[in-house]
N, C-alpha and C. Protein backbone atom coordinates (compact mmCIF):
# COMPACT_ATOMS: atom_id res chain seq x y z
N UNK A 1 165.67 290.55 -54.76
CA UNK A 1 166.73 291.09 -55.57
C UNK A 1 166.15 292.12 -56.51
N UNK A 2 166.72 292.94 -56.92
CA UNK A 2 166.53 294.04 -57.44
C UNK A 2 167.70 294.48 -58.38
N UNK A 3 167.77 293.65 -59.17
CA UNK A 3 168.87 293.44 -60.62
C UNK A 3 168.54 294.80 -61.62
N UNK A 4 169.41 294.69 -61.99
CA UNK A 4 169.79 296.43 -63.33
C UNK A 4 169.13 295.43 -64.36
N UNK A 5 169.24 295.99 -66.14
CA UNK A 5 168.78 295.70 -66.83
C UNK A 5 169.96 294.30 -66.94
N UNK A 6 169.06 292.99 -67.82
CA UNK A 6 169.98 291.77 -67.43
C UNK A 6 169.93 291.28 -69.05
N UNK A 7 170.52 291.19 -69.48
CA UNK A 7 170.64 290.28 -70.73
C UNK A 7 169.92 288.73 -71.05
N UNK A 8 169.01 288.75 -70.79
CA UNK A 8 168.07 287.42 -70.83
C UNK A 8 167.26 287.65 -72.11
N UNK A 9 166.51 286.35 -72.68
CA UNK A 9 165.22 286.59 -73.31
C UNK A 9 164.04 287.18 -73.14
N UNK A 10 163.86 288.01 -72.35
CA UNK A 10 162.57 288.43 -71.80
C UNK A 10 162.60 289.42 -72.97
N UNK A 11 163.69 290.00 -73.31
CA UNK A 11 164.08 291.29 -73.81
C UNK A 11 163.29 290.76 -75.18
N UNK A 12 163.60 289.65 -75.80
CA UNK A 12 162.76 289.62 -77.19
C UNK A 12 161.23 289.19 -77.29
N UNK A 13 160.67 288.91 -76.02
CA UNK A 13 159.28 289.36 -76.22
C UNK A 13 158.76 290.45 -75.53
N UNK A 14 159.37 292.01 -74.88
CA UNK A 14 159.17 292.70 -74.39
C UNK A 14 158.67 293.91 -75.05
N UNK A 15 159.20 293.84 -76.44
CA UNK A 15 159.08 295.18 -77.20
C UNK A 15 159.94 296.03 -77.04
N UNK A 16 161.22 296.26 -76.56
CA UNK A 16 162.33 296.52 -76.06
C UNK A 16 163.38 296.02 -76.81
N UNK A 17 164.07 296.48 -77.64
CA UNK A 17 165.39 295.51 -78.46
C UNK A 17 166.27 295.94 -77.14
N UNK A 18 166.97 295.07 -76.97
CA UNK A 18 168.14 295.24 -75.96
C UNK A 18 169.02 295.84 -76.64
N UNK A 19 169.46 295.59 -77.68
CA UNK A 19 170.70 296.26 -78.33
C UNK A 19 170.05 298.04 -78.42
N UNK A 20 168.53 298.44 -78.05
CA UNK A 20 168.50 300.01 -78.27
C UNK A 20 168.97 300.44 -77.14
N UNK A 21 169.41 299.43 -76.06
CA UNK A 21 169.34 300.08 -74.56
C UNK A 21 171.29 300.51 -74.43
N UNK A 22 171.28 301.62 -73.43
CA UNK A 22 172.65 301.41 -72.78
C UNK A 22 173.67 300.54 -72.87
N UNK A 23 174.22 299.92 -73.71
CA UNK A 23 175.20 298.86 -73.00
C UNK A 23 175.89 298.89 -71.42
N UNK A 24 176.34 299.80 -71.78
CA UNK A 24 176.74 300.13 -70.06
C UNK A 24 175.40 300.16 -68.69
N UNK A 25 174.12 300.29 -69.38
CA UNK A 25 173.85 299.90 -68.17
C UNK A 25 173.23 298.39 -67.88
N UNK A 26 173.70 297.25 -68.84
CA UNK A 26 172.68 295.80 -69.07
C UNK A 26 174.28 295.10 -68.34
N UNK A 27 173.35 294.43 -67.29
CA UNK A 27 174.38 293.13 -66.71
C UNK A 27 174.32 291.96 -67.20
N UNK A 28 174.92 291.39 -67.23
CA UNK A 28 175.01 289.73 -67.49
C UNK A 28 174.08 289.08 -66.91
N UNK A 29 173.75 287.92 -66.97
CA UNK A 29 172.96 287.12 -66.18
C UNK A 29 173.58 286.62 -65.54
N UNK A 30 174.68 285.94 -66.28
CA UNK A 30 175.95 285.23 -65.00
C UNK A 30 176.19 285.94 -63.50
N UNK A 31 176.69 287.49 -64.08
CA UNK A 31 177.11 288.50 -62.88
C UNK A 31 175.75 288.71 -62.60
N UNK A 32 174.67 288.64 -62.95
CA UNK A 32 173.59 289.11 -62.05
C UNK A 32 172.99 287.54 -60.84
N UNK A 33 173.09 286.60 -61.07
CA UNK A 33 172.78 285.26 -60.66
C UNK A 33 174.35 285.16 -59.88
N UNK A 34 175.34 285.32 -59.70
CA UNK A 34 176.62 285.48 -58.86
C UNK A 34 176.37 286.44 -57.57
N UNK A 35 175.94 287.49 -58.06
CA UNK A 35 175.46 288.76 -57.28
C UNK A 35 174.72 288.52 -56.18
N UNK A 36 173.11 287.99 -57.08
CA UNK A 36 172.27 286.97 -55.76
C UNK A 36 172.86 285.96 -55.22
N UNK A 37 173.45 285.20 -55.49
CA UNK A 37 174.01 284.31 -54.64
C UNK A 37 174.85 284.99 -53.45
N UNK A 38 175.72 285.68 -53.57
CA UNK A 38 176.49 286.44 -52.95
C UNK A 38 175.81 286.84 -51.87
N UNK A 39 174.65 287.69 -52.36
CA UNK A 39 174.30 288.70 -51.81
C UNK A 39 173.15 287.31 -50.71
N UNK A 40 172.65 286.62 -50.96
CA UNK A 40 172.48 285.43 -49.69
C UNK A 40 173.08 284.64 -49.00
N UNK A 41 174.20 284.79 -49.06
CA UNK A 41 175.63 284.24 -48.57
C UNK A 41 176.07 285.24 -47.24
N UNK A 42 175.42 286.68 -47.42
CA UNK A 42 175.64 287.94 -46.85
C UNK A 42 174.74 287.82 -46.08
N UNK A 43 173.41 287.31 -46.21
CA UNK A 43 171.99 287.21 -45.75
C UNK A 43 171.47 288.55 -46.13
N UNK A 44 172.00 289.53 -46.82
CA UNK A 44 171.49 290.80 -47.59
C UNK A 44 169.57 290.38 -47.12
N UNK A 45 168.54 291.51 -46.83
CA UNK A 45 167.31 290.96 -47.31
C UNK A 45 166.83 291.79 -48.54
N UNK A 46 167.68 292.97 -49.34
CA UNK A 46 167.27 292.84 -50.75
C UNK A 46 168.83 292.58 -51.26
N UNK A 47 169.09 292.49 -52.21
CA UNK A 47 170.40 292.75 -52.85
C UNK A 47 169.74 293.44 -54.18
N UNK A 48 170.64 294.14 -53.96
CA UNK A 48 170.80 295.19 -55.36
C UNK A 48 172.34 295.22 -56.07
N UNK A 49 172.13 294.31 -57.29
CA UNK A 49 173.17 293.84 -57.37
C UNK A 49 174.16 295.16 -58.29
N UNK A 50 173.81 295.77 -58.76
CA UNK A 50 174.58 297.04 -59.38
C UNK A 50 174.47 297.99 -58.46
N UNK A 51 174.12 298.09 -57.36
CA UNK A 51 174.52 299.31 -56.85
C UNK A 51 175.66 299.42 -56.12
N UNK A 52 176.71 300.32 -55.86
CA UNK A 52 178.06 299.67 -55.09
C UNK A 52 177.61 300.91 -53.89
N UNK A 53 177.11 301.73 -53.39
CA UNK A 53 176.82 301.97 -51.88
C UNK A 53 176.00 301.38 -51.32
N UNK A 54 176.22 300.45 -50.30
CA UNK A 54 175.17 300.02 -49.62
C UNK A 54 173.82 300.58 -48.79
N UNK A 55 175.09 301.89 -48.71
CA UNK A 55 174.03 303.08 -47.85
C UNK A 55 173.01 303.95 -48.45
N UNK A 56 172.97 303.59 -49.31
CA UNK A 56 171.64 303.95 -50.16
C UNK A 56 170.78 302.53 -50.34
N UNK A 57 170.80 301.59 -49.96
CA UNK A 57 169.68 301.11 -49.37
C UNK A 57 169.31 301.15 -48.18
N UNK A 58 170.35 301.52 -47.45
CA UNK A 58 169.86 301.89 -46.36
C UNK A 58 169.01 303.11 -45.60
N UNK A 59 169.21 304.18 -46.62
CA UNK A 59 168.89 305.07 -46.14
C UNK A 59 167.66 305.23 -46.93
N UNK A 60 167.09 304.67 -48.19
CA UNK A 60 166.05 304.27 -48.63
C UNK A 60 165.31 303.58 -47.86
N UNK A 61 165.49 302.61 -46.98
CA UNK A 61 164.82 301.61 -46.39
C UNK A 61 163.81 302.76 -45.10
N UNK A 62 165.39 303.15 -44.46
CA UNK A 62 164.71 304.25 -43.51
C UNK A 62 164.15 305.29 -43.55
N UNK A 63 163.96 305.76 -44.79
CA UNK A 63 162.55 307.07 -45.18
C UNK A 63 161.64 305.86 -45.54
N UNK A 64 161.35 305.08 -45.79
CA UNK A 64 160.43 304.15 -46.43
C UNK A 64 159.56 303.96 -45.02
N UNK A 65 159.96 303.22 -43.84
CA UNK A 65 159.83 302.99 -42.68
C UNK A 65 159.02 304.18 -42.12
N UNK A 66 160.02 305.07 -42.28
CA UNK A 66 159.28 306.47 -41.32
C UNK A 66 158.07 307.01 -42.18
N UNK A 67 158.03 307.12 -43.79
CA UNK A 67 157.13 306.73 -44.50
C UNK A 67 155.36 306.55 -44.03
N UNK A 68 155.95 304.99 -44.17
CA UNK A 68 154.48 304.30 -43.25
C UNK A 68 154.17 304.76 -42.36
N UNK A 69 155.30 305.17 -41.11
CA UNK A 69 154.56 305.35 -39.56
C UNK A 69 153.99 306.87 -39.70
N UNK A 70 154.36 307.47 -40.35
CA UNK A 70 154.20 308.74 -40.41
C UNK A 70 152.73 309.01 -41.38
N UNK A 71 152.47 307.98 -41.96
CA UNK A 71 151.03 307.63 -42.51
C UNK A 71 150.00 306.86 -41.84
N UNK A 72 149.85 306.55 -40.50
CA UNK A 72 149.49 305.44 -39.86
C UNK A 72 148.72 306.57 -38.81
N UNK A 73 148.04 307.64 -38.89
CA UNK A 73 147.35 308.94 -38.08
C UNK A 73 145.88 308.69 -37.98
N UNK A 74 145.55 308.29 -39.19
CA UNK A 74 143.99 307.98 -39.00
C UNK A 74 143.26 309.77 -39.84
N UNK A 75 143.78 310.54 -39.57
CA UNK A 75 143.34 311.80 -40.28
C UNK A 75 143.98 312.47 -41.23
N UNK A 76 143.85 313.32 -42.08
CA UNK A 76 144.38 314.16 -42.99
C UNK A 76 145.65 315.25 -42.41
N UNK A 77 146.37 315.14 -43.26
CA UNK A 77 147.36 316.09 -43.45
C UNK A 77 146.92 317.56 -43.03
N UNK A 78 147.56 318.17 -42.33
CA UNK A 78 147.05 319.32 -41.81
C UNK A 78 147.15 320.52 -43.07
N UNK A 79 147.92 320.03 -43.97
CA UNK A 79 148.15 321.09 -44.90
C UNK A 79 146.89 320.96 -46.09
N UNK A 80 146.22 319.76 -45.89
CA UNK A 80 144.88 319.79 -46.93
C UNK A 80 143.91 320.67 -46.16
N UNK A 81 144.13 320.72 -45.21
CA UNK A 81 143.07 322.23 -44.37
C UNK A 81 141.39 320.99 -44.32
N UNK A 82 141.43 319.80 -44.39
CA UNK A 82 140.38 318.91 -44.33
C UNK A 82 140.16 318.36 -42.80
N UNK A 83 139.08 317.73 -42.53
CA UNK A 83 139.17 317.18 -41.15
C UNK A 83 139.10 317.67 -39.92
N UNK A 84 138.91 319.48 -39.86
CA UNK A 84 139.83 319.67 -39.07
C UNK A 84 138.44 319.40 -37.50
């Protein structure tokens, strides 16, 4: 899970006053612990509980993917002019 800012205690030993942050962007804990549940009910394998397009994890996931394979060459980037 991958929760927005959450209204818990962490916030008062963080160095962070919560009250300096966004209100609009701090979730509940309730709605954030509803969210995960939900979102394993879905079998989601991350949930991101504030985000409302799904397709931006998705389409995150799949540059992430191509990412790796596209790093997986064994040699340098042709544009470092190294290796050659």
């Amino acid at each position: 899970m991958l929760p927005a800012t959450t209204a818990t205690e962490i916030w008062d030993v963080s160095g962070v006053a919560l009250k300096s942050l966004d209100p609009a962007t701090i979730m509940t804990a309730e709605d954030c612990v509803d969210a995960a549940l939900a979102g394993l009910d879905r079998r989601e394998t991350v949930t991101l509980p504030s985000v409302e397009d799904p397709k931006l994890w998705a389409a995150f996931d799949d540059a992430r993917v191509k990412l790796f394979a596209a790093s997986q060459t064994g040699k340098p980037a042709s544009r470092y002019g190294v290796g050659r």
